[in-house]
PDB file of N, CA and C in Angstrom:
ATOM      1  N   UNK A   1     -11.149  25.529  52.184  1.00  0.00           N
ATOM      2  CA  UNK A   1     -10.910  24.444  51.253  1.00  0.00           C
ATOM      3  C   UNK A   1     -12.219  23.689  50.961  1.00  0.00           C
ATOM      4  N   UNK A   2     -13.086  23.654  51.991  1.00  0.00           N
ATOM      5  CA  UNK A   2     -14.352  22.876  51.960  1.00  0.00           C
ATOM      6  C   UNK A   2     -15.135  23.491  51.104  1.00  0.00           C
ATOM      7  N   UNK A   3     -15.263  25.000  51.231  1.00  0.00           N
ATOM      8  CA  UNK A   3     -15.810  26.183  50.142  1.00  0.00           C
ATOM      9  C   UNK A   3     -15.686  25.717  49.050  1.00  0.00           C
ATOM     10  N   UNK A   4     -14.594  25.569  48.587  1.00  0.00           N
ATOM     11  CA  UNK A   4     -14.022  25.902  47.190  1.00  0.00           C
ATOM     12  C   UNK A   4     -14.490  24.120  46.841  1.00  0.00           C
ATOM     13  N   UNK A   5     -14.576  23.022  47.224  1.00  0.00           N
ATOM     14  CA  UNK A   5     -14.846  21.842  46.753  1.00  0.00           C
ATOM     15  C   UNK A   5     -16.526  22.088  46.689  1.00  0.00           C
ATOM     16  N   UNK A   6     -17.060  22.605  47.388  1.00  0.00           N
ATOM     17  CA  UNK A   6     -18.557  22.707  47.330  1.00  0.00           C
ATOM     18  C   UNK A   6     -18.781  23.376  45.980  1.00  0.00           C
ATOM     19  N   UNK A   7     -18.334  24.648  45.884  1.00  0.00           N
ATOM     20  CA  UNK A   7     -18.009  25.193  44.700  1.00  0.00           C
ATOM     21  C   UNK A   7     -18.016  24.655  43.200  1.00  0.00           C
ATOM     22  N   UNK A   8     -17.063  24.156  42.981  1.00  0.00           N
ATOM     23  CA  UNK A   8     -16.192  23.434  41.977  1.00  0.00           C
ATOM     24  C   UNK A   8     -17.354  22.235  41.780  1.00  0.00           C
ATOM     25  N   UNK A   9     -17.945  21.387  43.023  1.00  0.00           N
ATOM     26  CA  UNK A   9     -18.955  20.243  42.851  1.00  0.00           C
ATOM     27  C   UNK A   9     -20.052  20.573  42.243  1.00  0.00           C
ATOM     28  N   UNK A  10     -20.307  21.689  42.754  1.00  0.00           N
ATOM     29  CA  UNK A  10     -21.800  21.822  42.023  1.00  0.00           C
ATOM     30  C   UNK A  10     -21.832  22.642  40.784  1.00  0.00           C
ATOM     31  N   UNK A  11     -20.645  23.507  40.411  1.00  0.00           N
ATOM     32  CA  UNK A  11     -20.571  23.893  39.099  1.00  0.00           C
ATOM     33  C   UNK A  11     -20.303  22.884  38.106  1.00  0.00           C
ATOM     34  N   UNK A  12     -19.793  21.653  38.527  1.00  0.00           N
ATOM     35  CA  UNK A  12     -19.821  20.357  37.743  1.00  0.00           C
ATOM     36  C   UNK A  12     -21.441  19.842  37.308  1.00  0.00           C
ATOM     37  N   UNK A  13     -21.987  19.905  38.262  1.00  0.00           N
ATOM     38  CA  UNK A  13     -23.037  18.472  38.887  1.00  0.00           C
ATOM     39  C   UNK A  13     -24.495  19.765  38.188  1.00  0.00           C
ATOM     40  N   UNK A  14     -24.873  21.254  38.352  1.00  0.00           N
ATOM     41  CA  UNK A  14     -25.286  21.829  37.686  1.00  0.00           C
ATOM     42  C   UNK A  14     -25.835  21.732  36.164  1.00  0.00           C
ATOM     43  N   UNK A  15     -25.022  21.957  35.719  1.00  0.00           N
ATOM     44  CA  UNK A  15     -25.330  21.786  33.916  1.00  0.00           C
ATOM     45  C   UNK A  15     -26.196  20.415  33.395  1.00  0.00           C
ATOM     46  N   UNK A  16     -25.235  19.378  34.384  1.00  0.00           N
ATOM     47  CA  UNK A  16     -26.321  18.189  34.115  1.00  0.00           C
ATOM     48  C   UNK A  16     -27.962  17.889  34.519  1.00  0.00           C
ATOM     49  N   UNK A  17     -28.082  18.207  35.700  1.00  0.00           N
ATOM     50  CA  UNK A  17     -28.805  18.434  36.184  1.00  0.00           C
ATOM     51  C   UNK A  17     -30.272  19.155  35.574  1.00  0.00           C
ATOM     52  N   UNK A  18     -29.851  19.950  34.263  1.00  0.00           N
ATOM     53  CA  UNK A  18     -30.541  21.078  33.404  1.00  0.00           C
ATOM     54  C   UNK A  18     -30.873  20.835  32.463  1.00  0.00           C
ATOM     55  N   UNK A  19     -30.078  19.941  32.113  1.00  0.00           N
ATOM     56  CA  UNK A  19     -30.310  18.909  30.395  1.00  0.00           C
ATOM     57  C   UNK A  19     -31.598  18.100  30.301  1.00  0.00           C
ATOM     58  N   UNK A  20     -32.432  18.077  29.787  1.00  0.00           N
ATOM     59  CA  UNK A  20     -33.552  17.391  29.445  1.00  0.00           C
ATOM     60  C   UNK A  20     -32.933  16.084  28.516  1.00  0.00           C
ATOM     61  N   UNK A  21     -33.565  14.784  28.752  1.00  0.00           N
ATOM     62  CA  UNK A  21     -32.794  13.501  28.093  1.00  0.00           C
ATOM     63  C   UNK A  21     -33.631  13.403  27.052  1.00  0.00           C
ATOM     64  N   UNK A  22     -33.475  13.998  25.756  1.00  0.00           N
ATOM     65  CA  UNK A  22     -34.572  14.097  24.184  1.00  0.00           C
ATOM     66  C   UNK A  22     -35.243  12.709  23.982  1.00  0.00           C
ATOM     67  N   UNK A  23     -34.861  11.839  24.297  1.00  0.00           N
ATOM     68  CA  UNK A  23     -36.030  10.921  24.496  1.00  0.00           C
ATOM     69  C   UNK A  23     -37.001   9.987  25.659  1.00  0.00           C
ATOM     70  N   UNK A  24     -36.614  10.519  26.636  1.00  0.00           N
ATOM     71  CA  UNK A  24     -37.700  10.443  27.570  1.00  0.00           C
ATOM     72  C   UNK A  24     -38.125  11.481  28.554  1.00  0.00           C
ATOM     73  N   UNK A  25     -39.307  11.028  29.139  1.00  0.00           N
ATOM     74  CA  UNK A  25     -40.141  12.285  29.964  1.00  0.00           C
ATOM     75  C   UNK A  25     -39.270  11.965  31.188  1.00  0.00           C
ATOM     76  N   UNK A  26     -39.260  13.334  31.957  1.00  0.00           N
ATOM     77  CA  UNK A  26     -38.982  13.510  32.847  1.00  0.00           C
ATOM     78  C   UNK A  26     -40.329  12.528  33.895  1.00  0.00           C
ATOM     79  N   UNK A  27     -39.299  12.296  35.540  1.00  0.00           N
ATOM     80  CA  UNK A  27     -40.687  11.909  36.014  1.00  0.00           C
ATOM     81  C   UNK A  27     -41.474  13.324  36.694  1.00  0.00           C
ATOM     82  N   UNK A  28     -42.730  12.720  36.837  1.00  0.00           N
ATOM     83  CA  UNK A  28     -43.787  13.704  37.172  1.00  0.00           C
ATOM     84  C   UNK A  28     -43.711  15.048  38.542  1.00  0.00           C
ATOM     85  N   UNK A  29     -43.039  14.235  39.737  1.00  0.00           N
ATOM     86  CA  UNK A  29     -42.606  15.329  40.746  1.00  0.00           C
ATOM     87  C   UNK A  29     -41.282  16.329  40.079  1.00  0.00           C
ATOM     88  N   UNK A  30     -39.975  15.975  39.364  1.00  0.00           N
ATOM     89  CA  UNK A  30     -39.482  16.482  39.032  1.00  0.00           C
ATOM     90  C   UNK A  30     -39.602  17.390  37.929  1.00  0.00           C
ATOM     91  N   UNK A  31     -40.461  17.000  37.371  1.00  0.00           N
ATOM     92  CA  UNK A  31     -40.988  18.079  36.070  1.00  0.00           C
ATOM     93  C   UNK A  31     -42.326  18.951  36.996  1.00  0.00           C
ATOM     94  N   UNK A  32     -42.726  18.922  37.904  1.00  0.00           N
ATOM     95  CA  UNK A  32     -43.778  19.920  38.250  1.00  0.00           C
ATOM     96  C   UNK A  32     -42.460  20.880  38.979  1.00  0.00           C
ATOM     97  N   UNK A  33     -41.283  20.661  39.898  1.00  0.00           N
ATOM     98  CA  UNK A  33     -40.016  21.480  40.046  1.00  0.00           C
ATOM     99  C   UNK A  33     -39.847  22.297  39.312  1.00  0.00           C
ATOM    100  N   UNK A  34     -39.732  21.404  37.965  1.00  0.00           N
ATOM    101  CA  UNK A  34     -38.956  22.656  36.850  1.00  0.00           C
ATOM    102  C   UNK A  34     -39.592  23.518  37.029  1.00  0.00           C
ATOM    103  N   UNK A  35     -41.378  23.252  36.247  1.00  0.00           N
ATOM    104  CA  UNK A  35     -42.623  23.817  36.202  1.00  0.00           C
ATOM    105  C   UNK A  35     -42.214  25.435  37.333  1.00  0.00           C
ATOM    106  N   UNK A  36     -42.155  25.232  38.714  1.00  0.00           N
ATOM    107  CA  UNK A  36     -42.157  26.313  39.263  1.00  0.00           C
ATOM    108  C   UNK A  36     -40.862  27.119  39.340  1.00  0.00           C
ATOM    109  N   UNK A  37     -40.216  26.343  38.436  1.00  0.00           N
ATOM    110  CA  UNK A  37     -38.358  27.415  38.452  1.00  0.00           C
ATOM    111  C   UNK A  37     -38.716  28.801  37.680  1.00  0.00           C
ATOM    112  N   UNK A  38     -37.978  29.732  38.701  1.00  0.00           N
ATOM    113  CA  UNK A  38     -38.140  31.176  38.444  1.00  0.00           C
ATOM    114  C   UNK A  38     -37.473  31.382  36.616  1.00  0.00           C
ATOM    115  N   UNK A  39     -38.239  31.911  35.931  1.00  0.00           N
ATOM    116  CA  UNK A  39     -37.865  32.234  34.813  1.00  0.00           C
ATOM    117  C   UNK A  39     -37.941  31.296  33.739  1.00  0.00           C
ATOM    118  N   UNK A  40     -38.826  30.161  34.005  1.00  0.00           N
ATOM    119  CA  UNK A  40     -39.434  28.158  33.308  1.00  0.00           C
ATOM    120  C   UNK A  40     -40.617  29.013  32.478  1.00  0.00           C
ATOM    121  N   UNK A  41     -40.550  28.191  31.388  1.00  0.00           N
ATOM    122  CA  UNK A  41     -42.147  28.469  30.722  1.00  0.00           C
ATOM    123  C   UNK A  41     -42.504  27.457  30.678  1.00  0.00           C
ATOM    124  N   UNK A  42     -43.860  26.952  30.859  1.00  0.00           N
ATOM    125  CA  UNK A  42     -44.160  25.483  30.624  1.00  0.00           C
ATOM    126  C   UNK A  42     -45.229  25.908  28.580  1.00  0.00           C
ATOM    127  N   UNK A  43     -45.040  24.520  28.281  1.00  0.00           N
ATOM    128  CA  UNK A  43     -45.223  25.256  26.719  1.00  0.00           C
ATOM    129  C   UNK A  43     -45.974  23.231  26.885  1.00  0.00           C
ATOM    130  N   UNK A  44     -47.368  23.609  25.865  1.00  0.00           N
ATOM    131  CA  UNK A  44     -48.310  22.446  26.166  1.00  0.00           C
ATOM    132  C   UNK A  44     -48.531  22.019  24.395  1.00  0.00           C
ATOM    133  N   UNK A  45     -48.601  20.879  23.957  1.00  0.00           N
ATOM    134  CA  UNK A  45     -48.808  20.449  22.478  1.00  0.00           C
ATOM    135  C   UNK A  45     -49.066  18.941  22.217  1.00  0.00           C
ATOM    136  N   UNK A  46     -49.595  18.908  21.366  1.00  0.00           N
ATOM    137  CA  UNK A  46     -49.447  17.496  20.401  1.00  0.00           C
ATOM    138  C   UNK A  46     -48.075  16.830  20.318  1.00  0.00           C
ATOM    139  N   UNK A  47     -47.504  16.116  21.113  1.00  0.00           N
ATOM    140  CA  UNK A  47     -46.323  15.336  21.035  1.00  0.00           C
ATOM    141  C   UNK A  47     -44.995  16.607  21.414  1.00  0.00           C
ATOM    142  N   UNK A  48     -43.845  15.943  21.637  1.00  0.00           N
ATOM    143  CA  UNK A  48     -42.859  16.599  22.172  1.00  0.00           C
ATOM    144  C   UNK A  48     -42.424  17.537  20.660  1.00  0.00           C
ATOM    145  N   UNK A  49     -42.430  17.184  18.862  1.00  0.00           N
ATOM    146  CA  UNK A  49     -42.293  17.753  18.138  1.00  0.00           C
ATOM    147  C   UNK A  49     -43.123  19.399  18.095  1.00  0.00           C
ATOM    148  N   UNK A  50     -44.586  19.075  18.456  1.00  0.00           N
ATOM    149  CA  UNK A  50     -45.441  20.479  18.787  1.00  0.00           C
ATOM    150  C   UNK A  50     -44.859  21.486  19.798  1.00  0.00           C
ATOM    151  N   UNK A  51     -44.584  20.365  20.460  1.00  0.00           N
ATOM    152  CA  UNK A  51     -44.017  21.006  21.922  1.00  0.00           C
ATOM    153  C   UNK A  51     -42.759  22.339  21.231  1.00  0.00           C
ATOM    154  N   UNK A  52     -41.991  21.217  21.016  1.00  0.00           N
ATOM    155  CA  UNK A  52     -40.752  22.193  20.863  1.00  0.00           C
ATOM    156  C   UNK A  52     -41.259  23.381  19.571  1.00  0.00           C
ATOM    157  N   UNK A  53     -41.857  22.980  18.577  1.00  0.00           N
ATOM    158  CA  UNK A  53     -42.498  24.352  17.443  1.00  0.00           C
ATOM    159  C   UNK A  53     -43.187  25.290  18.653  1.00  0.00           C
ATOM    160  N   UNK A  54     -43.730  24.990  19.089  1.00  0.00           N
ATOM    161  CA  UNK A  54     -44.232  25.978  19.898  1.00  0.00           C
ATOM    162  C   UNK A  54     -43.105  26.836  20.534  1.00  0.00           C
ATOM    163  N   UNK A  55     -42.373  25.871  21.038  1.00  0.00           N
ATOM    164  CA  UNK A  55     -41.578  26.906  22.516  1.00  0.00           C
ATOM    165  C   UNK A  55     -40.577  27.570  21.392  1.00  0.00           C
ATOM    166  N   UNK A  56     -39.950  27.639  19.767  1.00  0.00           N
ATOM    167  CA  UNK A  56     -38.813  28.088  19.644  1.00  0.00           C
ATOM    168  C   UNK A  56     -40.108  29.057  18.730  1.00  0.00           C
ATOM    169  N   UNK A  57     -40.819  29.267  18.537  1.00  0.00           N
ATOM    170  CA  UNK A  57     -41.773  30.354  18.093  1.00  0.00           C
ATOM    171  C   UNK A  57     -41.836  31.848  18.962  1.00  0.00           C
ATOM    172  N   UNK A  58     -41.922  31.033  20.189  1.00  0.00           N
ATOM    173  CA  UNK A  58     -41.475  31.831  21.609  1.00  0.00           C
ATOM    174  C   UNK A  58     -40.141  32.562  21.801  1.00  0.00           C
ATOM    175  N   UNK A  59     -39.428  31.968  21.169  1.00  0.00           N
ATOM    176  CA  UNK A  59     -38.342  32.385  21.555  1.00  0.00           C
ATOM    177  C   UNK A  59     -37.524  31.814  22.818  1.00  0.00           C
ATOM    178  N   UNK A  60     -38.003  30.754  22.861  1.00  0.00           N
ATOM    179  CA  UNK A  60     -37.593  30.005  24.608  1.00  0.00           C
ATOM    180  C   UNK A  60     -35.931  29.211  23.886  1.00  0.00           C
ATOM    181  N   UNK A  61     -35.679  29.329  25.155  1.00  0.00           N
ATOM    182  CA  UNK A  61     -34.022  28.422  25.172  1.00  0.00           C
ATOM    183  C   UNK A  61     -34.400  27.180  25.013  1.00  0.00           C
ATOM    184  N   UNK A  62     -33.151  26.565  23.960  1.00  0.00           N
ATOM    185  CA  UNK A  62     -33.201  24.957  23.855  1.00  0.00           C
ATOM    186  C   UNK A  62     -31.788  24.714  23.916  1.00  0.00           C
ATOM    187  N   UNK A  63     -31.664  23.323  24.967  1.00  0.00           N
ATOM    188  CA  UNK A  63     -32.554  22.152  25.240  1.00  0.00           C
ATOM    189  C   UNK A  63     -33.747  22.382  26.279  1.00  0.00           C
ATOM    190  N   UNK A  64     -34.486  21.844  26.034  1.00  0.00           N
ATOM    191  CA  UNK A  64     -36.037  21.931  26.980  1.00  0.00           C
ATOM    192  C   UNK A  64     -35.363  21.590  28.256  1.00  0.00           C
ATOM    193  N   UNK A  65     -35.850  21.757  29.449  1.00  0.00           N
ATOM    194  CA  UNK A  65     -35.439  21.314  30.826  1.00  0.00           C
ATOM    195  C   UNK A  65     -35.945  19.704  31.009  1.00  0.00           C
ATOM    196  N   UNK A  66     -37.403  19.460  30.465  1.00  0.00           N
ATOM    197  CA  UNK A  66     -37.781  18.378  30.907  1.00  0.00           C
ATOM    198  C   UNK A  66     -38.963  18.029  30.039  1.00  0.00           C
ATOM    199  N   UNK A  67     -39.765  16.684  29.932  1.00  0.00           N
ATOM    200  CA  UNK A  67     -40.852  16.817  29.034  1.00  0.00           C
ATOM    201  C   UNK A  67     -41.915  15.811  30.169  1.00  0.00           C
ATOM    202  N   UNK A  68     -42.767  15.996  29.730  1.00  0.00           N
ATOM    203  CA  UNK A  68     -44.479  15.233  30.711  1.00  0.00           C
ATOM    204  C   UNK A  68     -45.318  14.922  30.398  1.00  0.00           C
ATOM    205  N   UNK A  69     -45.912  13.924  30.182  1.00  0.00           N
ATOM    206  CA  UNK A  69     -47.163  13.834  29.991  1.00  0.00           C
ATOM    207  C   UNK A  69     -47.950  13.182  30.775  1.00  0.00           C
ATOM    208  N   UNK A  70     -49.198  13.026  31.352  1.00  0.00           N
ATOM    209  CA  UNK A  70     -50.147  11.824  31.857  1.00  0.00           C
ATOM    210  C   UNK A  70     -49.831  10.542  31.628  1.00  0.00           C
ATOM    211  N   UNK A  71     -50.078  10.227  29.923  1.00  0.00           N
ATOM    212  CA  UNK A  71     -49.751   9.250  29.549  1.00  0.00           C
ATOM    213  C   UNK A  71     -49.095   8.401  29.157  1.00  0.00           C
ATOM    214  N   UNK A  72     -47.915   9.296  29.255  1.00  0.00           N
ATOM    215  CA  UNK A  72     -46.566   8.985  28.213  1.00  0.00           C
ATOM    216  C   UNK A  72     -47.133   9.302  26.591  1.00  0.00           C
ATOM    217  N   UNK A  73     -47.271  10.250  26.414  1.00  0.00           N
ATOM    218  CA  UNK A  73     -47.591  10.829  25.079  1.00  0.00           C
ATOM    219  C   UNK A  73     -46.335  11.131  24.470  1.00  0.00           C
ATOM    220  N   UNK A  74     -45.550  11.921  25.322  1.00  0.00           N
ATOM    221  CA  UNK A  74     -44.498  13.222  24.413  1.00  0.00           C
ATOM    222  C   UNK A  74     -43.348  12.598  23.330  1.00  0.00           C
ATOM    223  N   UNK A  75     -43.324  11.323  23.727  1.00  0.00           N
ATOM    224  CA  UNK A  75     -42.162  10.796  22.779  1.00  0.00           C
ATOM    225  C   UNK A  75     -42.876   9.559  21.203  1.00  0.00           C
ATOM    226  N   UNK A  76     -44.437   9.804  21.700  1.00  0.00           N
ATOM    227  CA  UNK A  76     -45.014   8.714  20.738  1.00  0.00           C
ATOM    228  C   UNK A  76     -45.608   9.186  19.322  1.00  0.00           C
ATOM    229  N   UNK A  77     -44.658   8.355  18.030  1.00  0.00           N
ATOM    230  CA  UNK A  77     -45.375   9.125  16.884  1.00  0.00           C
ATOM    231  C   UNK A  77     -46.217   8.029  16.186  1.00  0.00           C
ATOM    232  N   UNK A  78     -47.325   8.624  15.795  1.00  0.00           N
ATOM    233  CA  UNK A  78     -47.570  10.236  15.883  1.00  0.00           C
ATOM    234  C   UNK A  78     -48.293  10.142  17.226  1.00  0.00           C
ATOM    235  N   UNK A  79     -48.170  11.569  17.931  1.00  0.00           N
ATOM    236  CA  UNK A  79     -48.543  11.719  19.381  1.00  0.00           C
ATOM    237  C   UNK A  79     -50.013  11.518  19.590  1.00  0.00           C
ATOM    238  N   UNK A  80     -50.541  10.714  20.034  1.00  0.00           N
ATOM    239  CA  UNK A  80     -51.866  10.673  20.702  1.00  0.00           C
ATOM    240  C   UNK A  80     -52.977  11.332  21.521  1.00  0.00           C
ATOM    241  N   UNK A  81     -51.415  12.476  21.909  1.00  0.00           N
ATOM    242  CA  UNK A  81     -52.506  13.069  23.266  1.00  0.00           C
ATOM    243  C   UNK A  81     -51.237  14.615  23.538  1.00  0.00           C
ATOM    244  N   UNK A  82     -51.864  15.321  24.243  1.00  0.00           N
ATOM    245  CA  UNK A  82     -51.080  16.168  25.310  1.00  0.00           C
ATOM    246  C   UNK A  82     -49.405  16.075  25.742  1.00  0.00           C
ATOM    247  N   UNK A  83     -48.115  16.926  25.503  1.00  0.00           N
ATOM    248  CA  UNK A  83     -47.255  16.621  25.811  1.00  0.00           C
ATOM    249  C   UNK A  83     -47.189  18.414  26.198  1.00  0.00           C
ATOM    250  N   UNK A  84     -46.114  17.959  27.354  1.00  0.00           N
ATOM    251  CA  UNK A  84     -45.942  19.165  28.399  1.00  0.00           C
ATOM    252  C   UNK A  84     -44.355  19.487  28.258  1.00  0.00           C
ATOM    253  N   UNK A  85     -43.622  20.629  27.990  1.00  0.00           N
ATOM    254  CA  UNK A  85     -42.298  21.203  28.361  1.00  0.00           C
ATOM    255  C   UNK A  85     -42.250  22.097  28.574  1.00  0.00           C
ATOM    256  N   UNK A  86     -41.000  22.142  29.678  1.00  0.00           N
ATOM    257  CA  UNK A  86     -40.279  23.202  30.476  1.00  0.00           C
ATOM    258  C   UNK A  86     -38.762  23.451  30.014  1.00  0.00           C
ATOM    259  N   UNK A  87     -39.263  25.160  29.403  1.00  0.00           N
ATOM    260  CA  UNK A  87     -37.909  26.044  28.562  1.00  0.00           C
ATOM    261  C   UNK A  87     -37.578  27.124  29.724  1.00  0.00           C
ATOM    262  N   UNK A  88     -36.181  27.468  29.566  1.00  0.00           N
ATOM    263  CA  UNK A  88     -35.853  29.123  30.028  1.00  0.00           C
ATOM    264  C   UNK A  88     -36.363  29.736  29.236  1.00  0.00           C
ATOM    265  N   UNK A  89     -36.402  30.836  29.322  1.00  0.00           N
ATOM    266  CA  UNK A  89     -37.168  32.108  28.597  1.00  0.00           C
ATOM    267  C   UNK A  89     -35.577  32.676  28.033  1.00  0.00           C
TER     268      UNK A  89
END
């Protein structure tokens, strides 16, 4: 019975967990995570808009997992600097 609630919990608690929130960055330890998840592309651009032209050029899955920058770049228009995301392939 304990199985099957463990189960059932994390096939809930999962999906969310995966969703990137489209307007803010992930924080920095949790987006270097994604970064090393088996089968993650990290995809690098001019603001989170570059970001994403880039990654669906690729062919990468959307929604992005997470977004990053140093500065808080990825959500600022027009972008200033460097913005970082993590797609499935």
């Amino acid at each position: 019975m304990l199985r099957l609630l463990l189960i059932v919990s994390a096939a809930a608690l999962i999906p969310t967990l995966a969703l990137a929130n489209p307007s803010k960055e992930t924080e920095e330890n949790d987006f270097l995570d994604l970064v090393d998840g088996e089968g993650h592309v990290l995809v690098q651009g001019q603001g989170v808009a570059d970001v994403n032209s880039k990654a669906r050029a690729q062919g990468l899955q959307f929604p992005a997992l997470g977004y990053w920058s140093p500065e808080g770049h990825c959500f600022v228009q027009p972008a200033p600097g460097d913005c970082n995301g993590v797609f499935k392939r």
